[in-house]
Protein backbone atom coordinates (compact mmCIF):
# COMPACT_ATOMS: atom_id res chain seq x y z
CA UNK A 1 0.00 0.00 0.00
CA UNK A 2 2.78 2.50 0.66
CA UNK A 3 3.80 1.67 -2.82
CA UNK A 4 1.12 3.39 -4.30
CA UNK A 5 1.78 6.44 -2.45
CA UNK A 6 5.84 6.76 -2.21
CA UNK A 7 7.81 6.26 -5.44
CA UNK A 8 11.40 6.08 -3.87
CA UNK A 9 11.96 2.97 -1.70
CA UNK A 10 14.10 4.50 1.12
CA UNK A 11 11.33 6.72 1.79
CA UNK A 12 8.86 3.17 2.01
CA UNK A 13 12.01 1.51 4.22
CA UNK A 14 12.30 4.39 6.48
CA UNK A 15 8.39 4.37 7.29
CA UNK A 16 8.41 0.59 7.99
CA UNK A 17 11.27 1.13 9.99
CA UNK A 18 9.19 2.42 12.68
CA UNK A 19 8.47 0.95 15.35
CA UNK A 20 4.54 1.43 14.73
CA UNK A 21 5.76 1.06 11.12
CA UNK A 22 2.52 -1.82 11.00
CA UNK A 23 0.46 0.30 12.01
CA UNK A 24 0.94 3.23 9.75
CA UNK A 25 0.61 1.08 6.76
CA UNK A 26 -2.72 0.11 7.67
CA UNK A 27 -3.76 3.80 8.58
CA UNK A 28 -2.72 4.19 4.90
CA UNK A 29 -5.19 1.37 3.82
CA UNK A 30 -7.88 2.76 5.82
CA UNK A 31 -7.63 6.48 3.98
CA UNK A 32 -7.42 4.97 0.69
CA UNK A 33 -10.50 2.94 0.86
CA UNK A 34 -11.74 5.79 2.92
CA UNK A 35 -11.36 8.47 -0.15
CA UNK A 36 -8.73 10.24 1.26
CA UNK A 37 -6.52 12.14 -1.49
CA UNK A 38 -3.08 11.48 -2.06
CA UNK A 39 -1.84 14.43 -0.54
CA UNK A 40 -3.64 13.71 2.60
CA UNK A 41 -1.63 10.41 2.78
CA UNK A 42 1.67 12.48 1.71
CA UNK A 43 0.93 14.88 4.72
CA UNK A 44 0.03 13.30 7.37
CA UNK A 45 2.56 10.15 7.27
CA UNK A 46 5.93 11.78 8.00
CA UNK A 47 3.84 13.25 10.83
CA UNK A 48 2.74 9.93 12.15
CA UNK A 49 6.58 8.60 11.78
CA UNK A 50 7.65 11.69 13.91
CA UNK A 51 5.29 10.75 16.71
CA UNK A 52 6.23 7.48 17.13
CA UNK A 53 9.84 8.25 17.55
CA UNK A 54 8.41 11.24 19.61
CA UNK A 55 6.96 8.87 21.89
CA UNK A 56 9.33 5.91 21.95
CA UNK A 57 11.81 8.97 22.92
CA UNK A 58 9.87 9.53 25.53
CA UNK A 59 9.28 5.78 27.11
CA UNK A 60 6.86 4.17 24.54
CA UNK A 61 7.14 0.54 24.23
CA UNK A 62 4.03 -0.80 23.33
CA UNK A 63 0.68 0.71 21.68
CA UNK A 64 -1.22 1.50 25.02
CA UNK A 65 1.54 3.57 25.95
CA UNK A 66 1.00 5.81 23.01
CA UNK A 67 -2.28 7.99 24.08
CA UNK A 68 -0.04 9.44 27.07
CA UNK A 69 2.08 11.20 24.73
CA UNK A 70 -0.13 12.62 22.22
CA UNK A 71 -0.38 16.70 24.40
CA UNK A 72 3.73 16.54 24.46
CA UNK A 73 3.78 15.98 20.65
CA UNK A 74 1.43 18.41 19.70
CA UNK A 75 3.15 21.12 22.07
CA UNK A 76 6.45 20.45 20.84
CA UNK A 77 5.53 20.70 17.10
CA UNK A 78 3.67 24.11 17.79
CA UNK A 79 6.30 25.15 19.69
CA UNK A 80 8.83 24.57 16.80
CA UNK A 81 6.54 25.56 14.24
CA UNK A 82 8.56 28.96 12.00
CA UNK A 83 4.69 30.83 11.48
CA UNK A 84 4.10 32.80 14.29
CA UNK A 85 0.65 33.03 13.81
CA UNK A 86 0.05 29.19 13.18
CA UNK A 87 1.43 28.78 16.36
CA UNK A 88 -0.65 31.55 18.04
CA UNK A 89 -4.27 29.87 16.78
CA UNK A 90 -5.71 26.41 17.30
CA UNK A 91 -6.03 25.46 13.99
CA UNK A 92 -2.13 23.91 13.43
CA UNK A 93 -2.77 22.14 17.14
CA UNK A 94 -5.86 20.83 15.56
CA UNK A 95 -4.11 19.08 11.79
CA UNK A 96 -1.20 17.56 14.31
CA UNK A 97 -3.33 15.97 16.54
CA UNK A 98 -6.36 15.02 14.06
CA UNK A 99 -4.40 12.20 12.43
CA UNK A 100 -2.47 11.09 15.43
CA UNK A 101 -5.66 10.31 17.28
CA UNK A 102 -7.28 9.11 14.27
CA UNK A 103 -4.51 6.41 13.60
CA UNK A 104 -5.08 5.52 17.60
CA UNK A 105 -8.55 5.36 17.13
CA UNK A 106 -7.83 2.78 14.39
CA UNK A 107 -5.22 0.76 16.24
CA UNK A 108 -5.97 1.10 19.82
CA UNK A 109 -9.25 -0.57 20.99
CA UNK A 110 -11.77 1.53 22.68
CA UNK A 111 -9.35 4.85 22.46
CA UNK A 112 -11.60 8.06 22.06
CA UNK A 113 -9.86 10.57 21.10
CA UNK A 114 -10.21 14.52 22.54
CA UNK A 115 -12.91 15.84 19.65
CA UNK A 116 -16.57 15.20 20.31
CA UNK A 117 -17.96 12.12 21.82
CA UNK A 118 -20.89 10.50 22.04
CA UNK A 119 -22.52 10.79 25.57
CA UNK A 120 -23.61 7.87 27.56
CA UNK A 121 -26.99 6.67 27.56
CA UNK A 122 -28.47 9.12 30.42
CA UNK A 123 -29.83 7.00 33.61
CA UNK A 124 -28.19 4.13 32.75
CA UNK A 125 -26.96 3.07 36.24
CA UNK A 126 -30.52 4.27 37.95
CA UNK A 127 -32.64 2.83 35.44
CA UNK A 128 -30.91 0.96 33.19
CA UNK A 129 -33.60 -0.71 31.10
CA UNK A 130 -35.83 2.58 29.97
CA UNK A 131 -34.06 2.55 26.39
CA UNK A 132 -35.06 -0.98 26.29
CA UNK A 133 -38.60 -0.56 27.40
CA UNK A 134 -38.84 2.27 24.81
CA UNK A 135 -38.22 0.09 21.96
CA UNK A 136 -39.86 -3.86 23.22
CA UNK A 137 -42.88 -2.52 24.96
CA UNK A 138 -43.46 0.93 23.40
CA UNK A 139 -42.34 0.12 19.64
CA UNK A 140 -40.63 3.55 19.44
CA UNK A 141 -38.64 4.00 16.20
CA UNK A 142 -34.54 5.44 16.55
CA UNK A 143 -35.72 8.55 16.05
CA UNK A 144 -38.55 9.18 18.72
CA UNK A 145 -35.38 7.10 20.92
CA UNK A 146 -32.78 9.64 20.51
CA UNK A 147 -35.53 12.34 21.38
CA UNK A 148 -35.62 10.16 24.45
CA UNK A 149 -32.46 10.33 24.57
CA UNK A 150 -31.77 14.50 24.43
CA UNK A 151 -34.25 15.21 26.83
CA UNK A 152 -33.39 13.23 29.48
CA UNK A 153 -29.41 13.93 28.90
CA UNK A 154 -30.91 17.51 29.82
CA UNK A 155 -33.22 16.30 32.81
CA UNK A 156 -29.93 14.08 34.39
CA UNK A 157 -27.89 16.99 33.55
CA UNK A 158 -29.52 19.65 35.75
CA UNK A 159 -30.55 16.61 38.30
CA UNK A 160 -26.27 16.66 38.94
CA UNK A 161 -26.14 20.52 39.20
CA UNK A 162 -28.75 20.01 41.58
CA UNK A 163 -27.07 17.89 43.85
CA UNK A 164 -29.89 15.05 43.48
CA UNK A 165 -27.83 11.82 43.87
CA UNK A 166 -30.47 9.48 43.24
CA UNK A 167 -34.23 9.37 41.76
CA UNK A 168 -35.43 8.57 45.30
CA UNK A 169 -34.87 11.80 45.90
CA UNK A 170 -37.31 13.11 42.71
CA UNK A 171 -40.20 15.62 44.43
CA UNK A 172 -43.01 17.79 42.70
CA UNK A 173 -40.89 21.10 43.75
CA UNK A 174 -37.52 19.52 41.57
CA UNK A 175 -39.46 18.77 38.71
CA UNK A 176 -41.16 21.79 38.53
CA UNK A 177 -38.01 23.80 38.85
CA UNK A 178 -36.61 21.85 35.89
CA UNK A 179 -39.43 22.84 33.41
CA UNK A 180 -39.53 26.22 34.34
CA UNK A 181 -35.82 26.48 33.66
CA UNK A 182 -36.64 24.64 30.69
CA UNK A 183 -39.31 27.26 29.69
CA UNK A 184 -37.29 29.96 30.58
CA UNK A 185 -34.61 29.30 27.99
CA UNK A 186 -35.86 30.60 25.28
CA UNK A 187 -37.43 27.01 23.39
CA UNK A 188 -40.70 26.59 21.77
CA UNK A 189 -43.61 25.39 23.96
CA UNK A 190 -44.14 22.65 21.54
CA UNK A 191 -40.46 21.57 22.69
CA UNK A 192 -41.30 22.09 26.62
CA UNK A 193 -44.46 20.34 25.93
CA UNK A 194 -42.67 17.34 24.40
CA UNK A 195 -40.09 17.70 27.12
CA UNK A 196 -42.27 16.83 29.82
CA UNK A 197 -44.02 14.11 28.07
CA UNK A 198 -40.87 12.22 27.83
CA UNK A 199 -40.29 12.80 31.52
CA UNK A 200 -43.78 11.63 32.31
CA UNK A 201 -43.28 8.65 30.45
CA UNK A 202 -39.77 8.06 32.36
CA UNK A 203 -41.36 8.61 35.84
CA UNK A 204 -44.32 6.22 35.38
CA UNK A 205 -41.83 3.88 34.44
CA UNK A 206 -39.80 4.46 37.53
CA UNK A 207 -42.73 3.93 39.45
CA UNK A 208 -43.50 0.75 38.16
CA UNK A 209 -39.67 -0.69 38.34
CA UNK A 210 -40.08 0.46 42.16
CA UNK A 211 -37.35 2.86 41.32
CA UNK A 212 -39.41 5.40 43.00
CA UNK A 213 -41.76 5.18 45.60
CA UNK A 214 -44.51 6.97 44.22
CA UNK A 215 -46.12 7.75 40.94
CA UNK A 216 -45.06 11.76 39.74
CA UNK A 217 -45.62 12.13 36.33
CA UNK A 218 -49.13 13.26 36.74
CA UNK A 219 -46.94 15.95 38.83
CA UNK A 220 -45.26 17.17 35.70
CA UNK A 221 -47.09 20.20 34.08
CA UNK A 222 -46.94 21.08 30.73
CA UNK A 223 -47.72 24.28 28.74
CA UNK A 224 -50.48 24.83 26.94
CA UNK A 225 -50.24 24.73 23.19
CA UNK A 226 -53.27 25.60 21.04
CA UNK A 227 -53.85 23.73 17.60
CA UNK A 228 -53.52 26.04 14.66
CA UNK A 229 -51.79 28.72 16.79
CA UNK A 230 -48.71 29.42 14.69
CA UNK A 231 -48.05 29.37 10.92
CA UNK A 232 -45.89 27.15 8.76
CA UNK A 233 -42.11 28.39 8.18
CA UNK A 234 -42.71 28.72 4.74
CA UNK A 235 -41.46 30.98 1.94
CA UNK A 236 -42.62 32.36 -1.45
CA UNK A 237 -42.09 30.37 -4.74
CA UNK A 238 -40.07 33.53 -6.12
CA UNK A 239 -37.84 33.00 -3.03
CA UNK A 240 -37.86 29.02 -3.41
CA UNK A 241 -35.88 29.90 -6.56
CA UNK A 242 -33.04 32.13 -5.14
CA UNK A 243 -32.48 29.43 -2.60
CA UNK A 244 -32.18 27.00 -5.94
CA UNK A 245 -29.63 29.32 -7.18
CA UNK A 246 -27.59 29.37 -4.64
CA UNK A 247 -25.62 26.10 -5.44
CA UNK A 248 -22.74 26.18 -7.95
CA UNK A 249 -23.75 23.36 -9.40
CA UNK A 250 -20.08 23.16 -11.62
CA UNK A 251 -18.71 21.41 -8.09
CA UNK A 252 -19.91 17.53 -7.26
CA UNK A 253 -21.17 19.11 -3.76
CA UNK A 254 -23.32 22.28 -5.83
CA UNK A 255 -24.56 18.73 -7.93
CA UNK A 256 -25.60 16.84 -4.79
CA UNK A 257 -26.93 20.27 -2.64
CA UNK A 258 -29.18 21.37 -5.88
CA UNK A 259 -30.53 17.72 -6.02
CA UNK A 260 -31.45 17.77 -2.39
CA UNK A 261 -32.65 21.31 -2.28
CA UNK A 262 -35.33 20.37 -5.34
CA UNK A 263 -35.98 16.91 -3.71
CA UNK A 264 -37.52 19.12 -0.82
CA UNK A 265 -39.34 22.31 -2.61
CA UNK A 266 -40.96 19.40 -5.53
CA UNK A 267 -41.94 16.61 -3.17
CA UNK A 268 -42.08 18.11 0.03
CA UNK A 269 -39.95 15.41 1.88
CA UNK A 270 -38.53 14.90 5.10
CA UNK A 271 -34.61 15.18 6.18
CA UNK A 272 -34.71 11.91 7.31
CA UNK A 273 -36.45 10.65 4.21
CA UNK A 274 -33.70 12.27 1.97
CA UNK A 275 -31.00 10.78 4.13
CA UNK A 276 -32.64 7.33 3.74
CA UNK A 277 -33.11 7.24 -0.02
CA UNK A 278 -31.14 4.42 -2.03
CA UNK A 279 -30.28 4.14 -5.32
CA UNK A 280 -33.25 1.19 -5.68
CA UNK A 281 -35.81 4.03 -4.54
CA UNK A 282 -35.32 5.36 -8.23
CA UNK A 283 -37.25 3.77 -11.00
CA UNK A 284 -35.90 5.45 -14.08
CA UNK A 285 -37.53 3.21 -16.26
CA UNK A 286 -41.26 3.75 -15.51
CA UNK A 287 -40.15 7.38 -14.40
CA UNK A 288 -41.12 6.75 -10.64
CA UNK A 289 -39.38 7.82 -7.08
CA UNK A 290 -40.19 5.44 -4.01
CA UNK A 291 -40.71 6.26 -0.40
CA UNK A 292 -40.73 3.32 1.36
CA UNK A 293 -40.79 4.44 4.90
CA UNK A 294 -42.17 7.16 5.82
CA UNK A 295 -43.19 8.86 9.12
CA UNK A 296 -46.65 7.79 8.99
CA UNK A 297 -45.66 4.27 8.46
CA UNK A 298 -46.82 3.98 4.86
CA UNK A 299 -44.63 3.84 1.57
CA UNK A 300 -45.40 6.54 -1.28
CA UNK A 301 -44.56 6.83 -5.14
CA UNK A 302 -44.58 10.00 -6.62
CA UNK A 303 -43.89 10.65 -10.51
CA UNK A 304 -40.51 11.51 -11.06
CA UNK A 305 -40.49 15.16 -12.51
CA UNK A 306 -38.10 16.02 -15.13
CA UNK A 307 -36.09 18.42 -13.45
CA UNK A 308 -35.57 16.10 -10.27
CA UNK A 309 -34.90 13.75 -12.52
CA UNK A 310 -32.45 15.86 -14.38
CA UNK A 311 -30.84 16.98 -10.96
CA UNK A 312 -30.00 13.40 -9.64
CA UNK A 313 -29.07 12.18 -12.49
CA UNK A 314 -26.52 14.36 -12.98
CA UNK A 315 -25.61 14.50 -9.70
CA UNK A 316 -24.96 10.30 -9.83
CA UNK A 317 -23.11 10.67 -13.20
CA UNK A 318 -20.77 13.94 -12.52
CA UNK A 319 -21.07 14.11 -8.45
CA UNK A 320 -21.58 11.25 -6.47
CA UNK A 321 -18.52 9.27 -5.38
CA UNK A 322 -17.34 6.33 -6.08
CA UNK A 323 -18.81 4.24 -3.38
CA UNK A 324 -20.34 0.42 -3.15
CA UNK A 325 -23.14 1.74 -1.06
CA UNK A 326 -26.29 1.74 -2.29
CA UNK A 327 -26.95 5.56 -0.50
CA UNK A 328 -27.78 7.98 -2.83
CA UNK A 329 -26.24 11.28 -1.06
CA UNK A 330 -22.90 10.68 0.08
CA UNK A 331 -20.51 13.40 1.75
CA UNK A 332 -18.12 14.81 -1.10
CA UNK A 333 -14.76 14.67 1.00
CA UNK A 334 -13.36 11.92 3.00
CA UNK A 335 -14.59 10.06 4.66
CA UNK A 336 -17.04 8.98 2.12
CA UNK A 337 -20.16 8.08 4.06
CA UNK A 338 -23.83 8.82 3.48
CA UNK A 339 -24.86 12.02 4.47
CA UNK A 340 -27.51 12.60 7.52
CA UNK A 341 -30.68 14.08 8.55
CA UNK A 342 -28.85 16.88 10.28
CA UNK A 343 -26.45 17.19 7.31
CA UNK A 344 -29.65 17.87 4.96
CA UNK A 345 -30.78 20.47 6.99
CA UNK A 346 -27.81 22.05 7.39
CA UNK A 347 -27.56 22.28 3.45
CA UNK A 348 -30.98 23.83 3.73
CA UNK A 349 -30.26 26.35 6.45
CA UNK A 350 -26.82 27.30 4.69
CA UNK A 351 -28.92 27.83 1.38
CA UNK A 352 -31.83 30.08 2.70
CA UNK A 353 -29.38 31.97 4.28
CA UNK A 354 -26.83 32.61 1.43
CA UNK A 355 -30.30 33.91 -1.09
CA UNK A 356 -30.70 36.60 2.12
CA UNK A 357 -33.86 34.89 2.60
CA UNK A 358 -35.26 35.77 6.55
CA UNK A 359 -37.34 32.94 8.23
CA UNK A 360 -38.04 31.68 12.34
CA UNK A 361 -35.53 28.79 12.46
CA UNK A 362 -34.46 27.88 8.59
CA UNK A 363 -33.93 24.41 7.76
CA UNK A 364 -35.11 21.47 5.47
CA UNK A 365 -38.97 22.06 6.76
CA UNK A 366 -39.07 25.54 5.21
CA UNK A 367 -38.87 23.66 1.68
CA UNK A 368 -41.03 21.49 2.66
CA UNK A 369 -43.74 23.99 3.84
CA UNK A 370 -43.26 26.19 0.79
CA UNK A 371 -43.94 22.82 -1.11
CA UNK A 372 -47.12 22.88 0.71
CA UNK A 373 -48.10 26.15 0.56
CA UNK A 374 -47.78 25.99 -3.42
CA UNK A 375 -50.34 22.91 -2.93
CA UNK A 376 -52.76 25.24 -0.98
CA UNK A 377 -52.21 28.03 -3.26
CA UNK A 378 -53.18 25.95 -5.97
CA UNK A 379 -56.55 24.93 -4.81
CA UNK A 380 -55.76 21.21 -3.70
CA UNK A 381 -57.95 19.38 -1.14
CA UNK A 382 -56.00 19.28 2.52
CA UNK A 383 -56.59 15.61 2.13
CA UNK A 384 -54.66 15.61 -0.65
CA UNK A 385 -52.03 17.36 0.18
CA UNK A 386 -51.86 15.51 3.70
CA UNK A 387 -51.54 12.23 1.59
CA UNK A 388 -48.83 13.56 -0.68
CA UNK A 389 -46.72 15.50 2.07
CA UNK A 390 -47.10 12.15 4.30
CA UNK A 391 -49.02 13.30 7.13
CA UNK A 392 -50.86 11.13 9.56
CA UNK A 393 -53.59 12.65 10.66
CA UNK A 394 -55.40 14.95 8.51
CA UNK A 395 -55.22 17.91 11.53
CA UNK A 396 -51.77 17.62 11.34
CA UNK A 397 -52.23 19.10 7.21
CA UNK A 398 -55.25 21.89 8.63
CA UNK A 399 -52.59 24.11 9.90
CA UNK A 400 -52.11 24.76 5.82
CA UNK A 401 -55.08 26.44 5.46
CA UNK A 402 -54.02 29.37 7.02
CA UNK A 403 -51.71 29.96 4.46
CA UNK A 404 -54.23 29.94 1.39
CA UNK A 405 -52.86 33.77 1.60
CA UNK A 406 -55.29 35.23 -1.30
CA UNK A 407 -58.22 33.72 -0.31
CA UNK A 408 -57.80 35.30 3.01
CA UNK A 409 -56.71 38.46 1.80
CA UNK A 410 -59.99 38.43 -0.14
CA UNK A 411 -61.99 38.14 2.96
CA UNK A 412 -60.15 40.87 4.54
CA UNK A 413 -60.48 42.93 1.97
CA UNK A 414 -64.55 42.51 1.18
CA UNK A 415 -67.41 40.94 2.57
CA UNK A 416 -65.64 37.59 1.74
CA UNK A 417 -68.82 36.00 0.01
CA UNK A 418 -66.68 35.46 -3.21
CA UNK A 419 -64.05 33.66 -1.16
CA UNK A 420 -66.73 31.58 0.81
CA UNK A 421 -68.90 30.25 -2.14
């Protein structure tokens, strides 16, 4: 493998020659099938053969050994470093020690490097079969888990800065003090109001382990939220189109953004449902695009419109990587993995905001209620657009009438009788 990277063999001999020699060549493997560049190998190898005779230096004798010596080697290589100002920032401490603990990650089992890590499963020494209970008994899918998941982080989290120890200690006065500070920072009552549902649901099931000695959650108030109170983060077709423009769509990641960005104004999908779709999802022969699970549980098939059509195709010919997963959107540096919900939205949010376009919290579910709205504005049934959009209940699509925007400025303006009829 270093072959393919090194063309003069004292350069290949001198890397082997060190003592984690092994373990660099397989590093190497891993960013090639990874779809790291060459240059990224060319970089960050010389560095990795400095650290290991850094460390070995320093004591080193076996791999364990190595995570202990990672700060010193960073130090000393911004302290030597000739650019003043390299040395001043955090970015140079950041490319020395990104591929030393990503080579450690690889070698070392169960090594976590310094950069963001997943937190553990909150309450899982006080109750430690919720999660479970969530998924067996409840049928939750991994989404409504990791909801789970966030708000009680949150709950144990403030239970610590409280000095609560243990959920024996759980009382009508602690759990109202931690949804008033939840209230008070700023989120939507639709968020508070799911907050405490998911604690409800945690302290009934308390109650029944005998985790707690009484039954709270009937304790836990939430706020009130009134159907139909708020309107859909939506934005004018004119506007839909400046977002549109706002990929360069010369670059494989303008290619895949454009394709997503249409994906959500045509068809008014989901994130998650974006995220999801696989290249068997398209049906180019009868023209069709599959979505096989969506969040009401149900499958959908909508016609495949020319210029989505047109977008992802091009997008799989000139932008998509070379990968063997069947994925359609995949990131377009290394490492090459499929993109996520969070990912989408971002591309959304980044898009909206680039076209100067102003909107309460900007994401992927502004596209998707301007898809909407362009269904209410031209004169389709609610159940009809609550069918395409994927909607559950048909309340959940009734919200959308308070966009039909001319209508209502007809009744404003007049008696409303034409509107009405």
């Amino acid at each position: 493998m270093l072959e393919d990277y090194f063309v003069k063999p004292g350069s290949v001999d001198r890397i082997r020659a060190s003592w984690i020699g092994a373990e660099i060549e397989h590093y190497v493997g891993w960013l090639a099938a990874n779809g790291y560049g060459c240059r990224c190998v060319w970089r960050r190898v010389p560095l990795l053969v400095a650290f290991g005779e850094f460390a070995r230096q320093a004591g080193a004798r076996q791999l364990d050994d190595l995570p202990g010596h990672v700060d010193g080697f960073v130090a000393k290589r911004v302290s030597e470093s000739r650019d003043a100002r390299r040395r001043e920032g955090r970015t140079y401490a950041k490319d020395i020690r990104g591929p030393v603990e990503q080579l450690l990650t690889l070698v070392i089992p169960g090594y976590e490097g310094s950069g963001r890590s997943r937190r553990p499963v909150p309450f899982a020494g006080a109750a430690p079969g919720f999660f479970g209970y969530l998924v067996s008994e409840r049928g939750l899918r991994p989404a409504s888990v990791e909801s789970y998941r966030h708000h009680l982080d949150r709950f144990e989290d403030w239970l610590g800065r409280a000095g609560v120890t243990g959920l024996g200690e759980l009382s009508p006065e602690l759990l109202s003090s931690f949804v008033a500070e939840r209230s008070g920072t700023g989120l939507a009552k639709t968020t508070v109001r799911e907050c405490c549902g998911v604690l409800r649901v945690f302290l009934r099931y308390a109650h029944r382990e005998g985790l707690i000695g009484r039954d709270l959650h009937k304790t836990v108030e939430w706020p009130q939220v009134y159907r139909l109170s708020s309107l859909p983060r939506s934005v004018s077709w004119e506007e839909v189109g400046k977002v549109l423009a706002v990929p360069d769509r010369r670059t494989p990641c303008g290619k895949r953004d454009y394709a997503i960005l249409l994906l959500l104004a045509t068809y008014g999908l989901r994130a998650r449902e974006i995220a999801a779709m696989t290249l068997d999802d398209i049906d180019w022969k009868r023209g069709r695009l599959a979505i096989p699970e969506r969040k009401a549980g149900h499958s959908t098939a909508f016609p495949l419109s020319a210029a989505a059509g047109q977008a992802l195709a091009d997008y799989l010919q000139h932008g998509r990587p070379q990968v063997t997963g069947r994925h359609v959107f995949f990131r377009a540096v290394a490492p090459l993995r499929p993109v996520g919900t969070a990912a989408i939205s971002s591309c959304a949010r980044k898009c909206l905001l680039e076209a100067g376009i102003e909107v309460p919290r900007p994401g992927s579910h502004t596209l998707r209620h301007s898809a909407v709205q362009r269904l209410v504005d031209d004169g389709f049934p609610l159940k009809t657009i609550g069918d395409f959009v994927g909607h559950r209940s048909a309340a959940t699509t009734q919200i959308y009438a308070k966009i039909a925007v001319e209508p209502l400025r007809q009744v404003a303006l007049g008696d409303g009788e034409e509107a009405l009829s």
